[in-house]
C-alpha atoms as a PDB file:
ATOM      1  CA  UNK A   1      98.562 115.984 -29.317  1.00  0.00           C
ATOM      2  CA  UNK A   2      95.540 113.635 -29.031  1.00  0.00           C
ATOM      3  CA  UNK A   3      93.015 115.879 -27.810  1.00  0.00           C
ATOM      4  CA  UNK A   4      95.291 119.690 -28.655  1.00  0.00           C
ATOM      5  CA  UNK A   5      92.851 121.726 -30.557  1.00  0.00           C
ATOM      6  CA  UNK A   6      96.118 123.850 -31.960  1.00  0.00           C
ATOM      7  CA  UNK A   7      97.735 120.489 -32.949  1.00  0.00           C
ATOM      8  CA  UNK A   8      94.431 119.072 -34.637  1.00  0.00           C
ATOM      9  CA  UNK A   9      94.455 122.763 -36.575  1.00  0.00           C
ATOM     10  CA  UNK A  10      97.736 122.532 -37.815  1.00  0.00           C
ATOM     11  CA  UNK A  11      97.430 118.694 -39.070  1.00  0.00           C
ATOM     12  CA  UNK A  12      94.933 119.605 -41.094  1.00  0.00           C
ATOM     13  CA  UNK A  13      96.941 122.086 -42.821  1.00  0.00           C
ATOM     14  CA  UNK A  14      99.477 119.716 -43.515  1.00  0.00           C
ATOM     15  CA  UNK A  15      97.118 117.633 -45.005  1.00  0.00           C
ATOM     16  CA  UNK A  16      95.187 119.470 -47.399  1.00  0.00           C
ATOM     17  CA  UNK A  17      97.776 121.883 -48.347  1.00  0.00           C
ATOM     18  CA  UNK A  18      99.807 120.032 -51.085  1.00  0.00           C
ATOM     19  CA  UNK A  19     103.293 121.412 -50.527  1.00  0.00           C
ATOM     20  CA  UNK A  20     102.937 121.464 -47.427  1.00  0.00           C
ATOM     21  CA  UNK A  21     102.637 117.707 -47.547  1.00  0.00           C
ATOM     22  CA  UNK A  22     104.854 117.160 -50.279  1.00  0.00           C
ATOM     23  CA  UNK A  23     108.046 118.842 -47.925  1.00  0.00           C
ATOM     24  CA  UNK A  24     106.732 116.785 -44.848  1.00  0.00           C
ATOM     25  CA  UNK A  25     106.640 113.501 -46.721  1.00  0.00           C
ATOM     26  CA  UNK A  26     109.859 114.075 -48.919  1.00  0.00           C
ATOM     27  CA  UNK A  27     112.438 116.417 -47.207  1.00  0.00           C
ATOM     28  CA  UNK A  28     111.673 115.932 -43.226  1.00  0.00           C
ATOM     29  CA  UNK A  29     111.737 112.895 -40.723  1.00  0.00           C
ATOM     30  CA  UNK A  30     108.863 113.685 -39.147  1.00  0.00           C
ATOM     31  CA  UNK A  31     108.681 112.928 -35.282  1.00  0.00           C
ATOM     32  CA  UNK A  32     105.454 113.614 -33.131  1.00  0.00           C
ATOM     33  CA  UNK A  33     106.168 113.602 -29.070  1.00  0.00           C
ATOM     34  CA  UNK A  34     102.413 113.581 -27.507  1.00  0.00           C
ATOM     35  CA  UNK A  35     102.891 115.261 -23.772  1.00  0.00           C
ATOM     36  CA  UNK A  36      98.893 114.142 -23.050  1.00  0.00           C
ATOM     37  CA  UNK A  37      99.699 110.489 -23.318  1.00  0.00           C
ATOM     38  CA  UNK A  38      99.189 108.801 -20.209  1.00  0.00           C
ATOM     39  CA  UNK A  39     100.142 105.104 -20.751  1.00  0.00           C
ATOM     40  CA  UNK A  40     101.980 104.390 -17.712  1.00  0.00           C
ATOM     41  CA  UNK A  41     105.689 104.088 -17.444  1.00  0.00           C
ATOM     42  CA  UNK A  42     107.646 100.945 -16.285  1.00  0.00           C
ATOM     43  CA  UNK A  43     109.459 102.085 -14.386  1.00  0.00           C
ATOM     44  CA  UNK A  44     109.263 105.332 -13.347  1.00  0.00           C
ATOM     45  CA  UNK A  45     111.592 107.414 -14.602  1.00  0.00           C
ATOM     46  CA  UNK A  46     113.182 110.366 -12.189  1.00  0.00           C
ATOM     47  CA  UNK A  47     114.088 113.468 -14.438  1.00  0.00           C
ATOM     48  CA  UNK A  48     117.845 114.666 -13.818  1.00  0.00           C
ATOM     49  CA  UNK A  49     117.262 118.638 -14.192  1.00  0.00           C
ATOM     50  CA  UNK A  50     113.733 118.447 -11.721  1.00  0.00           C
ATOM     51  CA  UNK A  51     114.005 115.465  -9.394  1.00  0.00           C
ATOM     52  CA  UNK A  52     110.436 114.755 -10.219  1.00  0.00           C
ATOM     53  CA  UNK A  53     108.537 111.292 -10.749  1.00  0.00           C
ATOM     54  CA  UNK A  54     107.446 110.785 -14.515  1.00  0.00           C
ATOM     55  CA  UNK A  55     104.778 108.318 -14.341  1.00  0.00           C
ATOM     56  CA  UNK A  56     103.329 108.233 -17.739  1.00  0.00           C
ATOM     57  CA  UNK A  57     104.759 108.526 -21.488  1.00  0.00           C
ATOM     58  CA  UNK A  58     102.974 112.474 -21.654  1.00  0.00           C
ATOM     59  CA  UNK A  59     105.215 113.589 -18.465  1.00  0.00           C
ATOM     60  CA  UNK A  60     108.531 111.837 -20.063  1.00  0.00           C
ATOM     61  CA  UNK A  61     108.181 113.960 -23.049  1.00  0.00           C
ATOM     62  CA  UNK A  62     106.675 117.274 -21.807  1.00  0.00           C
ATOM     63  CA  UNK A  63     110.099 117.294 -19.160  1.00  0.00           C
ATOM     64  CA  UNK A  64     112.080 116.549 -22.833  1.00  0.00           C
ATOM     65  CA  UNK A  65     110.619 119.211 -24.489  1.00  0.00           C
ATOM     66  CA  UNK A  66     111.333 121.516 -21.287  1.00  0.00           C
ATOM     67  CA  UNK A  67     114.523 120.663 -20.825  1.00  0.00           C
ATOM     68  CA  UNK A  68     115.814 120.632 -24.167  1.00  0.00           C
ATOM     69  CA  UNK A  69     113.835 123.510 -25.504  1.00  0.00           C
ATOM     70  CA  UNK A  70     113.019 125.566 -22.156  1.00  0.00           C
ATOM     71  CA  UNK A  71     109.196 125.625 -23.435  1.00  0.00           C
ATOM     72  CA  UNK A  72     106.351 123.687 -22.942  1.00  0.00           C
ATOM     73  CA  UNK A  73     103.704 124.366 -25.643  1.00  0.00           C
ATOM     74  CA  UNK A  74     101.877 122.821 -27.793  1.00  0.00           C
ATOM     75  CA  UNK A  75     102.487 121.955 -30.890  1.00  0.00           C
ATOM     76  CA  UNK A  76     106.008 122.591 -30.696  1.00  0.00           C
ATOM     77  CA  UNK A  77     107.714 122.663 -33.885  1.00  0.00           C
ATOM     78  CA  UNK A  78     111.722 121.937 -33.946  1.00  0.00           C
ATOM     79  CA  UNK A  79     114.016 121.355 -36.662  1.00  0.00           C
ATOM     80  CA  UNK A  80     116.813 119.683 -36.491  1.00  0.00           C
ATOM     81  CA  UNK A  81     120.140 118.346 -38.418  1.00  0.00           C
ATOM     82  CA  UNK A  82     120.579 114.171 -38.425  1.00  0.00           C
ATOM     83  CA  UNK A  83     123.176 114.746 -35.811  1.00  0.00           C
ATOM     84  CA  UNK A  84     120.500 115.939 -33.158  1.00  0.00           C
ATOM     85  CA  UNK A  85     121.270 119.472 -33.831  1.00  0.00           C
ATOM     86  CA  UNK A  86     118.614 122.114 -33.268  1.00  0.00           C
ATOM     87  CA  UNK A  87     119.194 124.462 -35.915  1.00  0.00           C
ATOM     88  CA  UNK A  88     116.485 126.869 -35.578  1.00  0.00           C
ATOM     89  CA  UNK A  89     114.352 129.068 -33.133  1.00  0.00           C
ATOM     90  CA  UNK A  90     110.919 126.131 -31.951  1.00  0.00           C
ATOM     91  CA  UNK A  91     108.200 127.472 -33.500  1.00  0.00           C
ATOM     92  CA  UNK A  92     104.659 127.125 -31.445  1.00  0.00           C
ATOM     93  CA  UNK A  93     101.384 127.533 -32.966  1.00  0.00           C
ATOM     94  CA  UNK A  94     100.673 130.202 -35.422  1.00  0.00           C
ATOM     95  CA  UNK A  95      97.375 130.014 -37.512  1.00  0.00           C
ATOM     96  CA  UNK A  96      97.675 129.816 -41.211  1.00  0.00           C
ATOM     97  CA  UNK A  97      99.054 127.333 -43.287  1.00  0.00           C
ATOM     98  CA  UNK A  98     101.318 130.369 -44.902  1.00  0.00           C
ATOM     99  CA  UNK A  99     103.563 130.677 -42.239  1.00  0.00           C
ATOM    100  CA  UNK A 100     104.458 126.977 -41.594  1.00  0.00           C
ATOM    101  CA  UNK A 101     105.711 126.887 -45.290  1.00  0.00           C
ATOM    102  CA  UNK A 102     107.746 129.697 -44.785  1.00  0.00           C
ATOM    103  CA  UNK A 103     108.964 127.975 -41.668  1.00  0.00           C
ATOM    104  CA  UNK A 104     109.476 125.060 -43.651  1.00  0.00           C
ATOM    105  CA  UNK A 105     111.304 126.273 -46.294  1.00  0.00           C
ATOM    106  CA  UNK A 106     113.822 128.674 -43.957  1.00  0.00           C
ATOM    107  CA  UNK A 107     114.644 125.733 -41.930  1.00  0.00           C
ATOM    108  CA  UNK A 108     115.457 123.719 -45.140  1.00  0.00           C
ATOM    109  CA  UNK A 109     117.983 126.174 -46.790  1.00  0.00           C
ATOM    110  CA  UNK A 110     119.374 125.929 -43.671  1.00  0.00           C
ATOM    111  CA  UNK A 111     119.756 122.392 -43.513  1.00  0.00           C
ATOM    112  CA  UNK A 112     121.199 122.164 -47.416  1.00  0.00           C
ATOM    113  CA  UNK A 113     123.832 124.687 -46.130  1.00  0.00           C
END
């Protein structure tokens, strides 16, 4: 997110740490849903599972991420198959650039499977 102090953390480990990078940019689509974004919405959308009025671009994709995923944390890490498939446990924050390889790399044997 724009202004997540978790999300800013993790970036940065994408960035500096090579294969890190190297998987993002060559293996992955990578797709970032920002639930602080508060451009307005035109018009406002009514979620199906709530009833509730999403007014802005941050509330359509934090009720997405709850609804699909039945958490609402940020970052939010999901991996999923080109057919829309989740095919893994989301994976919230967790310090250390270590781990998100590992997560990574699990969720690409996966995929080649």
């Amino acid at each position: 997110g724009h202004g997540c102090v978790n999300c800013l953390k993790t970036y940065q480990y994408f960035l500096i740490y090579e294969r890190l990078r190297t998987i993002l940019l060559d293996s992955v689509v990578l797709i970032s849903l920002y639930v602080v974004d508060d451009k307005k919405l035109d018009p406002v959308y009514i979620s199906k599972a709530s009833g509730t009025k999403l007014r802005n671009v941050g509330n359509k994709w934090a009720r997405f991420q709850i609804e699909n995923f039945e958490q609402n944390s940020q970052p939010l890490y999901v991996f999923a198959n080109p057919d829309q498939e989740v095919i893994s446990k989301p994976r919230g924050y967790v310090p250390g650039k270590d781990g998100y390889l590992e997560f990574l790399n699990c969720n690409l044997d996966q995929r080649n499977k």
